[in-house]
PDB file of N, CA and C in Angstrom:
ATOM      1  N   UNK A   1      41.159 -12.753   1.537  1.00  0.00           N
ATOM      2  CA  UNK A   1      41.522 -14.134   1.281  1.00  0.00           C
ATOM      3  C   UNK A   1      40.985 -15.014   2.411  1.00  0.00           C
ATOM      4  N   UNK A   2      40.767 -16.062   1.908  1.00  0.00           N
ATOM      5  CA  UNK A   2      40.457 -16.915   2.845  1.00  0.00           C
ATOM      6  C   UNK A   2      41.168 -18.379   3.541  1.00  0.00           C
ATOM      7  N   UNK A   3      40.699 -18.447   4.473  1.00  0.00           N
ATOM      8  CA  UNK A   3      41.601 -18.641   5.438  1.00  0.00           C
ATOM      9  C   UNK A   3      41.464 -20.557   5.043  1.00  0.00           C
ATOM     10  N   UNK A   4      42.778 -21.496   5.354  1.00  0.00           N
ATOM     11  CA  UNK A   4      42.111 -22.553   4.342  1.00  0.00           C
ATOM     12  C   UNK A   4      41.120 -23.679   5.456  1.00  0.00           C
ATOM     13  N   UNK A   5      40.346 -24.664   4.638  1.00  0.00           N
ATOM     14  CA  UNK A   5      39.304 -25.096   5.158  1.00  0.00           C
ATOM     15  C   UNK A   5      39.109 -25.648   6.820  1.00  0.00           C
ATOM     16  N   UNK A   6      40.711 -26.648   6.735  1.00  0.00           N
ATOM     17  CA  UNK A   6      40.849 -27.123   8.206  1.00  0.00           C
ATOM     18  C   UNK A   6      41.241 -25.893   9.104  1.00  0.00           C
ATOM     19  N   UNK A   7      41.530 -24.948   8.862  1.00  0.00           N
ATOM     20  CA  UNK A   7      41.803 -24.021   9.897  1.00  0.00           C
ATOM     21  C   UNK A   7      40.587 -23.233  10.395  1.00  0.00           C
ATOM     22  N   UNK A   8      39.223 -23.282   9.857  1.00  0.00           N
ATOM     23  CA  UNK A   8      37.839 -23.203   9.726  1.00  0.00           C
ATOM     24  C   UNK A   8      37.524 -23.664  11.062  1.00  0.00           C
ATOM     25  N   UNK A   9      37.681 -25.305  10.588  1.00  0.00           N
ATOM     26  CA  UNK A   9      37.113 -26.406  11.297  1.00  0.00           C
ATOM     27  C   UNK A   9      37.408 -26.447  12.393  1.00  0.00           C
ATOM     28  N   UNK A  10      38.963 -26.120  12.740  1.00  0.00           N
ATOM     29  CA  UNK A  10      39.787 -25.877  13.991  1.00  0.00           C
ATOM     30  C   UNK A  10      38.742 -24.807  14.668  1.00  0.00           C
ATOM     31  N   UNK A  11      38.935 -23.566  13.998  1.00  0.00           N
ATOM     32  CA  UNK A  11      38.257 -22.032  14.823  1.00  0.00           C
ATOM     33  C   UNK A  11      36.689 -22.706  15.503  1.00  0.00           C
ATOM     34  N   UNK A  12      35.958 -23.508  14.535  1.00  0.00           N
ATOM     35  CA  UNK A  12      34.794 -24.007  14.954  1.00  0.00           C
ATOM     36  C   UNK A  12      34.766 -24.806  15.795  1.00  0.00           C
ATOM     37  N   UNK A  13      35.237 -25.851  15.797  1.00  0.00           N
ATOM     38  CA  UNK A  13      35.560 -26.604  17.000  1.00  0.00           C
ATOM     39  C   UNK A  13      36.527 -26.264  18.343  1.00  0.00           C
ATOM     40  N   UNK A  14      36.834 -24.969  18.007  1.00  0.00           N
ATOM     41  CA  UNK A  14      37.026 -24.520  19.329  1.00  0.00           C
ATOM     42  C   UNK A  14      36.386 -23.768  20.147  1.00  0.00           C
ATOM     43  N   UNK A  15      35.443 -23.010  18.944  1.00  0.00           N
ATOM     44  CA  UNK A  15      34.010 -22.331  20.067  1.00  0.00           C
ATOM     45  C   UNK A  15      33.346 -23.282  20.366  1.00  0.00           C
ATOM     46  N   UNK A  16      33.041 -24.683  20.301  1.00  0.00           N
ATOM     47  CA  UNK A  16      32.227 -25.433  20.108  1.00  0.00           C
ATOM     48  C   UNK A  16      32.880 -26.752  20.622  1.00  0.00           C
ATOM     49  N   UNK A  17      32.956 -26.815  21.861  1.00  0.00           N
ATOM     50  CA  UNK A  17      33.967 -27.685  22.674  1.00  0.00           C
ATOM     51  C   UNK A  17      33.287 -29.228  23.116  1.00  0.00           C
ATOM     52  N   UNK A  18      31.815 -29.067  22.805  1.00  0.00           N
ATOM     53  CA  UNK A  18      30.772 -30.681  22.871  1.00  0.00           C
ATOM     54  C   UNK A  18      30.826 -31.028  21.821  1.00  0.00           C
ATOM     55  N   UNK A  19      31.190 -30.707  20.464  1.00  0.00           N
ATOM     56  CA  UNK A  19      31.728 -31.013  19.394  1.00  0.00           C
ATOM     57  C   UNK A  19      30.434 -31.020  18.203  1.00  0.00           C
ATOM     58  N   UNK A  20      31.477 -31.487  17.087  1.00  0.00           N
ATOM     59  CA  UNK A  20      30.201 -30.754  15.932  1.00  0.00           C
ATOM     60  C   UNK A  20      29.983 -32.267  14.905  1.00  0.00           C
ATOM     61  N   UNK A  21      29.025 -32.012  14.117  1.00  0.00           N
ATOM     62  CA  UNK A  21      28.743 -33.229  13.140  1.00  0.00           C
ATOM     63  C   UNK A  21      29.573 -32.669  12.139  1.00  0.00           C
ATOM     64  N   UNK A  22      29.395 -33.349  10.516  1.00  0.00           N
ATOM     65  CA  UNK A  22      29.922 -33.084   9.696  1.00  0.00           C
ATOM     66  C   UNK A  22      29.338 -31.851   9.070  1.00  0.00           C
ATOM     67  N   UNK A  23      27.642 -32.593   8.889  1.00  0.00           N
ATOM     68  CA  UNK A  23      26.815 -31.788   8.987  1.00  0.00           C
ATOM     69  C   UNK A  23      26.559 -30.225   9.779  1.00  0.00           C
ATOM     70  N   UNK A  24      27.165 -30.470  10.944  1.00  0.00           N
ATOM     71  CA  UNK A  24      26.874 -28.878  11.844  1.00  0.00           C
ATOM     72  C   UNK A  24      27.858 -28.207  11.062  1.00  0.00           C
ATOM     73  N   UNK A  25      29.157 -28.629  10.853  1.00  0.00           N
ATOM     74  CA  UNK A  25      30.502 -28.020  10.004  1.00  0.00           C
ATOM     75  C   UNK A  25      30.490 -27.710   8.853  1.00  0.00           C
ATOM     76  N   UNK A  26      29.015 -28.309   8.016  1.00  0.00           N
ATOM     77  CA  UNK A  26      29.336 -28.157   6.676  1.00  0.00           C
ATOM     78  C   UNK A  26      28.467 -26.872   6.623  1.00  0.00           C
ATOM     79  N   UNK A  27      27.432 -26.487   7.538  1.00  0.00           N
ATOM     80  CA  UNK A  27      26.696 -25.175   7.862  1.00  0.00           C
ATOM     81  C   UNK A  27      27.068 -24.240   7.702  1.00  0.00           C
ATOM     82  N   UNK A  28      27.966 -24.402   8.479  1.00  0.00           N
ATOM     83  CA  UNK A  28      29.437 -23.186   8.893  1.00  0.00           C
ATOM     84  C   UNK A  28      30.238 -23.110   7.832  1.00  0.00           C
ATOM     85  N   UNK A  29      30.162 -23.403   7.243  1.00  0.00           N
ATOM     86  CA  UNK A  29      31.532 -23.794   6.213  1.00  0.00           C
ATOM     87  C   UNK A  29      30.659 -23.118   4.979  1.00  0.00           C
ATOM     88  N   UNK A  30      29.478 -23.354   5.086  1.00  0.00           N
ATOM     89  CA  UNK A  30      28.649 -23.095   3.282  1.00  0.00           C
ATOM     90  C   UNK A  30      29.313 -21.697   3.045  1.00  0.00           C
ATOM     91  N   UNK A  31      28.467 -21.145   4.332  1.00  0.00           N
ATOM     92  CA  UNK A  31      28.017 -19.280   3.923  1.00  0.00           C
ATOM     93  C   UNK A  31      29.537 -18.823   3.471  1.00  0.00           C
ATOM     94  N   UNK A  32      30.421 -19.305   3.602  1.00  0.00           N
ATOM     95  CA  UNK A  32      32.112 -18.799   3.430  1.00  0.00           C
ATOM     96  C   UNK A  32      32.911 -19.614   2.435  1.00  0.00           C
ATOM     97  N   UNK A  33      32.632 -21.237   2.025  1.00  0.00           N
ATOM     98  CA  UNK A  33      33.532 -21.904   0.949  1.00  0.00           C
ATOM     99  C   UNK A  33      32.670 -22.066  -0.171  1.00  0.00           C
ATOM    100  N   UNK A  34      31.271 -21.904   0.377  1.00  0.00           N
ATOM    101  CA  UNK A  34      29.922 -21.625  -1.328  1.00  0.00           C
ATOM    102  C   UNK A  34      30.296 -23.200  -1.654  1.00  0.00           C
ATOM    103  N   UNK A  35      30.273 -23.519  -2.888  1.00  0.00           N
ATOM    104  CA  UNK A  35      30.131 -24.880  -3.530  1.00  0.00           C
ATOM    105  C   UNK A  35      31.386 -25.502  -3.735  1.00  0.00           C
ATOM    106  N   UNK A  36      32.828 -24.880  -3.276  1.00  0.00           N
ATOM    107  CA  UNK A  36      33.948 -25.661  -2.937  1.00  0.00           C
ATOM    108  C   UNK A  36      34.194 -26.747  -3.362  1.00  0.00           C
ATOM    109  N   UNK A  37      34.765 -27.569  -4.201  1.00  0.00           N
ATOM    110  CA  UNK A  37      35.049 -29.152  -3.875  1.00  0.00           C
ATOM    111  C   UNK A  37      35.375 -29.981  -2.485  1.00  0.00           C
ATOM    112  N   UNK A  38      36.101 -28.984  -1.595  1.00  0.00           N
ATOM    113  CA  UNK A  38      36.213 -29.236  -0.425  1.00  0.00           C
ATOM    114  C   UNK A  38      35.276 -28.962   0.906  1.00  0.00           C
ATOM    115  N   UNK A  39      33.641 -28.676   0.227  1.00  0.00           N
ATOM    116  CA  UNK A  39      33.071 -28.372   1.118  1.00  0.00           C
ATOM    117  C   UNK A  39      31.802 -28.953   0.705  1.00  0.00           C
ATOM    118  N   UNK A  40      31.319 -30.191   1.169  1.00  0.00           N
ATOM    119  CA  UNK A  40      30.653 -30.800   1.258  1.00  0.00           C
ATOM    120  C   UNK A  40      30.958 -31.883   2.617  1.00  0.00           C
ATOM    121  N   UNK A  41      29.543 -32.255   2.945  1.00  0.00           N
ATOM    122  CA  UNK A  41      29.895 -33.671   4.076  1.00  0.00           C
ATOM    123  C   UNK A  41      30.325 -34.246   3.821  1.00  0.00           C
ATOM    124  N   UNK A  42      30.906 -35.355   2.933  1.00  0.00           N
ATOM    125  CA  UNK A  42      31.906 -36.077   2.798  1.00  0.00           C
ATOM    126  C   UNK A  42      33.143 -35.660   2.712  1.00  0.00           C
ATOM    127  N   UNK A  43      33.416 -34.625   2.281  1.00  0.00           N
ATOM    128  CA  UNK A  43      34.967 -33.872   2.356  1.00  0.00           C
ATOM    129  C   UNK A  43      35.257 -33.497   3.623  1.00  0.00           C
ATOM    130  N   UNK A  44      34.323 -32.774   4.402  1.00  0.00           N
ATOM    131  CA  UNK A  44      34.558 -32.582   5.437  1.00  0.00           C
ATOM    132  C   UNK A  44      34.939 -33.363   6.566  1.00  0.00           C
ATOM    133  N   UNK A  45      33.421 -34.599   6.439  1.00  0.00           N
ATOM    134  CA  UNK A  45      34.063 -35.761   7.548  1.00  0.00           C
ATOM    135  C   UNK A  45      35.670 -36.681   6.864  1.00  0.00           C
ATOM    136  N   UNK A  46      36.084 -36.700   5.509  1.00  0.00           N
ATOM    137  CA  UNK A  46      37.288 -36.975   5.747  1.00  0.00           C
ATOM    138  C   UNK A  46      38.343 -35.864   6.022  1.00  0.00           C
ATOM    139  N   UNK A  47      38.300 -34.363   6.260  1.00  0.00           N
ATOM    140  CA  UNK A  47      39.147 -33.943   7.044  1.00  0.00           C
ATOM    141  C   UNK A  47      39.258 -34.322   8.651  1.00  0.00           C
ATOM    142  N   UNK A  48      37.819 -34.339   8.962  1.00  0.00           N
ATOM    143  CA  UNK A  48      38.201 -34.804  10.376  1.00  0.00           C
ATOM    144  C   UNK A  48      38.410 -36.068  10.499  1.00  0.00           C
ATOM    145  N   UNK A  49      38.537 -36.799   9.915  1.00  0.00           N
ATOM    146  CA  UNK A  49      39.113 -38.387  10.212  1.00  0.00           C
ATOM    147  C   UNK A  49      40.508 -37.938   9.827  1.00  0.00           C
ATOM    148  N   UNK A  50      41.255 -37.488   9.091  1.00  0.00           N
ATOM    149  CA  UNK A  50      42.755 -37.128   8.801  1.00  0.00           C
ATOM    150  C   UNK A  50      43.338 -36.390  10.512  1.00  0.00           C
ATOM    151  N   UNK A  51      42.547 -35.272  10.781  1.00  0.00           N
ATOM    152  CA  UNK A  51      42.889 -34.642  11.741  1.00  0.00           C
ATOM    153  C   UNK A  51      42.702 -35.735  13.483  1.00  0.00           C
ATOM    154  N   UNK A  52      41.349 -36.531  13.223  1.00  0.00           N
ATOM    155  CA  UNK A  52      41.144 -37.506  14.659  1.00  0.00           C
ATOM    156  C   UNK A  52      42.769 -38.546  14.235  1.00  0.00           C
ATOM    157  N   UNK A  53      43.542 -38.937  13.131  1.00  0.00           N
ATOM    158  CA  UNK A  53      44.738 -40.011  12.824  1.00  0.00           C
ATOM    159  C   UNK A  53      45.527 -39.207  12.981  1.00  0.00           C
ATOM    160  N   UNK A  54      45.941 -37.918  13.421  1.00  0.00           N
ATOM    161  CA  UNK A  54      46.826 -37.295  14.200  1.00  0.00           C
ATOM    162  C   UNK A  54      46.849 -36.754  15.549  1.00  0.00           C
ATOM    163  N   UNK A  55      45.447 -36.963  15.860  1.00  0.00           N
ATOM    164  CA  UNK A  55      45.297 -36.593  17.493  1.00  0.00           C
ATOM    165  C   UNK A  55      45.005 -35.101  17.767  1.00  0.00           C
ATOM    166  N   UNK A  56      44.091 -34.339  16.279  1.00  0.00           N
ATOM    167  CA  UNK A  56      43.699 -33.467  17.007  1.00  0.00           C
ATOM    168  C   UNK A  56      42.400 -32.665  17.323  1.00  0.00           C
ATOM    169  N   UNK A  57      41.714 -33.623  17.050  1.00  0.00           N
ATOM    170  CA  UNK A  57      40.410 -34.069  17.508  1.00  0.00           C
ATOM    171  C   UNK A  57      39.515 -35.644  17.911  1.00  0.00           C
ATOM    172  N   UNK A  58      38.792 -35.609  17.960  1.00  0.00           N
ATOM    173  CA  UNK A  58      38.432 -37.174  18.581  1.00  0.00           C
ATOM    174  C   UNK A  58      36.811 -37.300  18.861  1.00  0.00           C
ATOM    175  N   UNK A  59      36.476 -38.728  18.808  1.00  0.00           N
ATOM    176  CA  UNK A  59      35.127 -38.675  18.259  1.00  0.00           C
ATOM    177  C   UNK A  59      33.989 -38.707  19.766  1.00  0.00           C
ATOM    178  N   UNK A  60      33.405 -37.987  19.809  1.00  0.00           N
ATOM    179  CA  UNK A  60      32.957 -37.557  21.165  1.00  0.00           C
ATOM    180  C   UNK A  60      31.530 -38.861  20.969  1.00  0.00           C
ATOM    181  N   UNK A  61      31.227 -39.173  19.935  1.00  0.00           N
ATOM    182  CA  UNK A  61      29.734 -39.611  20.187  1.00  0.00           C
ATOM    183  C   UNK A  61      29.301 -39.966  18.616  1.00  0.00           C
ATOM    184  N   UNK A  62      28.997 -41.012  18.748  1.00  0.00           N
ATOM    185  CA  UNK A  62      28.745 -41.913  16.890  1.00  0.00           C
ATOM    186  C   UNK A  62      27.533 -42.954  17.511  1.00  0.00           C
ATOM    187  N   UNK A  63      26.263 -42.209  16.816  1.00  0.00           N
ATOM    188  CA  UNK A  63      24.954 -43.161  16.523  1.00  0.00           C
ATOM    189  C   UNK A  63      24.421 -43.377  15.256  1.00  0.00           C
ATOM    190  N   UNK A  64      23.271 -44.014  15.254  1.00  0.00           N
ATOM    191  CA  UNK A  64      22.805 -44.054  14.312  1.00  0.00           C
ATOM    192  C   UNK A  64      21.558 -43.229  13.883  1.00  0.00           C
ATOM    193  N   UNK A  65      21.078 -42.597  12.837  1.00  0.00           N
ATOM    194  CA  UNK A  65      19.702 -41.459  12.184  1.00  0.00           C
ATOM    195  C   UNK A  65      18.779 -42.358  11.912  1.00  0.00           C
ATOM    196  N   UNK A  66      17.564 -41.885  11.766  1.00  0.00           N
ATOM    197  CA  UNK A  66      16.533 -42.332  11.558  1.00  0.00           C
ATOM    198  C   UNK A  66      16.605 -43.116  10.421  1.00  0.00           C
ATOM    199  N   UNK A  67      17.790 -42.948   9.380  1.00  0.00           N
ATOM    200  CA  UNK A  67      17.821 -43.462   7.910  1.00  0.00           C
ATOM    201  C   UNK A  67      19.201 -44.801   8.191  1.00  0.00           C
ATOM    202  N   UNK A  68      19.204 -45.382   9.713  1.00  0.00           N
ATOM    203  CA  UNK A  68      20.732 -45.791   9.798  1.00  0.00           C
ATOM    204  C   UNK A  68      21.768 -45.418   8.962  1.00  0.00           C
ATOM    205  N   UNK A  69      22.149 -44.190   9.285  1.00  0.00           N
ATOM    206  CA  UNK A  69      23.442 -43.197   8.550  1.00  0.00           C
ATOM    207  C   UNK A  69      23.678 -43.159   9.746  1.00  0.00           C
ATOM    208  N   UNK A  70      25.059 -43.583  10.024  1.00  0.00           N
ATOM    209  CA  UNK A  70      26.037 -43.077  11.101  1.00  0.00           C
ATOM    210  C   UNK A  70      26.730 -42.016  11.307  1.00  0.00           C
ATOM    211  N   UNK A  71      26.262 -40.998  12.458  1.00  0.00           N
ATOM    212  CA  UNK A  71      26.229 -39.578  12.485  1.00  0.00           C
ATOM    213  C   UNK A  71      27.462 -39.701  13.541  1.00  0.00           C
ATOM    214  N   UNK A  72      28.773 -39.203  13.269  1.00  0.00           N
ATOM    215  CA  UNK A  72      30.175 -38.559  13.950  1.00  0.00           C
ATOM    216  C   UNK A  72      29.751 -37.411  14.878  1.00  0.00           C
ATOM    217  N   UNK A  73      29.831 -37.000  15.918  1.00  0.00           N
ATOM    218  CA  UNK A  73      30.350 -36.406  16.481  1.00  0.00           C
ATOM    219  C   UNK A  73      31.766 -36.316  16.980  1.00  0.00           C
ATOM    220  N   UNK A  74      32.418 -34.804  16.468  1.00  0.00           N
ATOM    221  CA  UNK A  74      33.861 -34.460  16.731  1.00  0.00           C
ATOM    222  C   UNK A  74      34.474 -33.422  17.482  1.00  0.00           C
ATOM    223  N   UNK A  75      34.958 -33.632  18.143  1.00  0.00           N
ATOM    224  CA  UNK A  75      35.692 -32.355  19.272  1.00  0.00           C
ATOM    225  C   UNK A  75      36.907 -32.287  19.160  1.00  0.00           C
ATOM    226  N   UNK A  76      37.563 -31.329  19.422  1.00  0.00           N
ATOM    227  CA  UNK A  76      39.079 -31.158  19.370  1.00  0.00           C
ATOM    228  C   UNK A  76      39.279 -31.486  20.830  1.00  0.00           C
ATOM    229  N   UNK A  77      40.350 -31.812  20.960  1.00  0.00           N
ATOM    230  CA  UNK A  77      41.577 -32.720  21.793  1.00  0.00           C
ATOM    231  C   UNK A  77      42.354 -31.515  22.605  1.00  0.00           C
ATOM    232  N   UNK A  78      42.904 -31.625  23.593  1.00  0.00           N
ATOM    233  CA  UNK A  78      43.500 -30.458  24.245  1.00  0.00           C
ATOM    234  C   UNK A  78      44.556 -30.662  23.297  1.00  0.00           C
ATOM    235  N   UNK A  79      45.306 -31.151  22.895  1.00  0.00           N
ATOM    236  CA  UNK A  79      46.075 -31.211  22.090  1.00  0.00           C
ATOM    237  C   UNK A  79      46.384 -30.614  20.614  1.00  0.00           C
ATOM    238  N   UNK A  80      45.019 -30.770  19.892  1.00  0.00           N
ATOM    239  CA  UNK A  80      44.491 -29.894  18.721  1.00  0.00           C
ATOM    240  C   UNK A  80      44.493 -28.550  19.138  1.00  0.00           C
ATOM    241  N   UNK A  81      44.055 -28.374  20.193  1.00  0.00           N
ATOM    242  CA  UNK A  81      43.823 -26.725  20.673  1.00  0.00           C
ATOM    243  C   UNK A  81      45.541 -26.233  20.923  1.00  0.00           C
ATOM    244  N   UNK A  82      45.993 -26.741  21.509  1.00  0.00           N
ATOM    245  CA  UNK A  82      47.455 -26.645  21.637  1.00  0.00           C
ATOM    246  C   UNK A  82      48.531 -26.010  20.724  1.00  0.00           C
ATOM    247  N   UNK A  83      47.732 -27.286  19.836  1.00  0.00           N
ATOM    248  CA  UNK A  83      48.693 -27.211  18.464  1.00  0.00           C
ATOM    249  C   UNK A  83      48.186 -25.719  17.539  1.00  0.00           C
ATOM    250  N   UNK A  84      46.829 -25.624  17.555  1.00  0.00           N
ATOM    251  CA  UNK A  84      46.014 -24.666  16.950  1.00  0.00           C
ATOM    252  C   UNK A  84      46.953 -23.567  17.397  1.00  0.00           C
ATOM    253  N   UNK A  85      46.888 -22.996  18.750  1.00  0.00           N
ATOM    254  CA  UNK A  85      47.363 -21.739  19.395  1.00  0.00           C
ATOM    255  C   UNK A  85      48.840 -21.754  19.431  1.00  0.00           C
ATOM    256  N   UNK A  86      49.886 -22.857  18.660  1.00  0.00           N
ATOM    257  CA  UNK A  86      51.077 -22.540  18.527  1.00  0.00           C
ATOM    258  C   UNK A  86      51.465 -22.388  17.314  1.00  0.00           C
ATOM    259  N   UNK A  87      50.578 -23.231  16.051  1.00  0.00           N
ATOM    260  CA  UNK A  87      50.968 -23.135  14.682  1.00  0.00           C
ATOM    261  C   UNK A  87      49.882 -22.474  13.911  1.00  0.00           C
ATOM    262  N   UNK A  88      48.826 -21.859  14.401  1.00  0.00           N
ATOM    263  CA  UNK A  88      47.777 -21.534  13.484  1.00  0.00           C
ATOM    264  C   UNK A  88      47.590 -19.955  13.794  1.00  0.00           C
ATOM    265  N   UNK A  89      47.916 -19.816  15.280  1.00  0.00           N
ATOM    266  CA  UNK A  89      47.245 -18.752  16.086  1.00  0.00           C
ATOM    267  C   UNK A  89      46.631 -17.206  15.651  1.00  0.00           C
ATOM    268  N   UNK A  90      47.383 -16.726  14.266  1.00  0.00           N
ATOM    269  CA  UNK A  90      46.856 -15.892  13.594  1.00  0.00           C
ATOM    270  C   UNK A  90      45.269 -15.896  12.855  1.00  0.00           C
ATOM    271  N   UNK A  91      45.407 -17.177  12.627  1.00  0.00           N
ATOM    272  CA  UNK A  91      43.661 -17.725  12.026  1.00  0.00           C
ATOM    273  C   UNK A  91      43.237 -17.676  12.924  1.00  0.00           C
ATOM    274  N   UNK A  92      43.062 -17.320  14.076  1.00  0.00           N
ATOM    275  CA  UNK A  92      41.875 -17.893  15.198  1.00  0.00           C
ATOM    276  C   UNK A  92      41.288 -17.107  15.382  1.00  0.00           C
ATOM    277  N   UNK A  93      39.854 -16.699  15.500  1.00  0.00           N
ATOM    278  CA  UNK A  93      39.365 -15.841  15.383  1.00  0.00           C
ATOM    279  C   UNK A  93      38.444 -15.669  16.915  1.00  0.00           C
TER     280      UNK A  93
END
């Protein structure tokens, strides 16, 4: 079984502490949720906007692409990690 999507995102953004795009997450995310409804870049960057409106991640770095698409960079929060290793800690891989 698999483990559900934000708890993914958590494990990833905690090996990955300069933080990730939506895009770097949705990488990670393919080979394991396949064609998901919940796994695409837009699903994804609104999990991490749900998770940055609770404080447990936060936006390390937002420019603009060659196509002006505004590219998120996201990191978890000592706080996210916190929370991760008190309510998740079995998912963590």
């Amino acid at each position: 079984m698999k483990m559900p999507v934000r708890f993914f995102m958590i494990n990833q953004l905690l090996k990955n502490k300069e933080g990730m795009t939506p895009h770097q997450l949705h990488n990670q995310l393919k080979p394991v949720y396949g064609n998901e409804k919940q796994c695409n870049e837009n699903a994804i960057d609104d999990h991490l906007m749900s998770m940055k409106g609770v404080g447990l991640v936060e936006v390390k770095n937002a420019v603009e692409d060659k196509d002006n698409n505004l590219v998120v960079t996201y990191a978890i929060t000592e706080y996210g990690a916190a929370r991760a290793q008190k309510y998740i800690a079995e998912f963590l891989i």
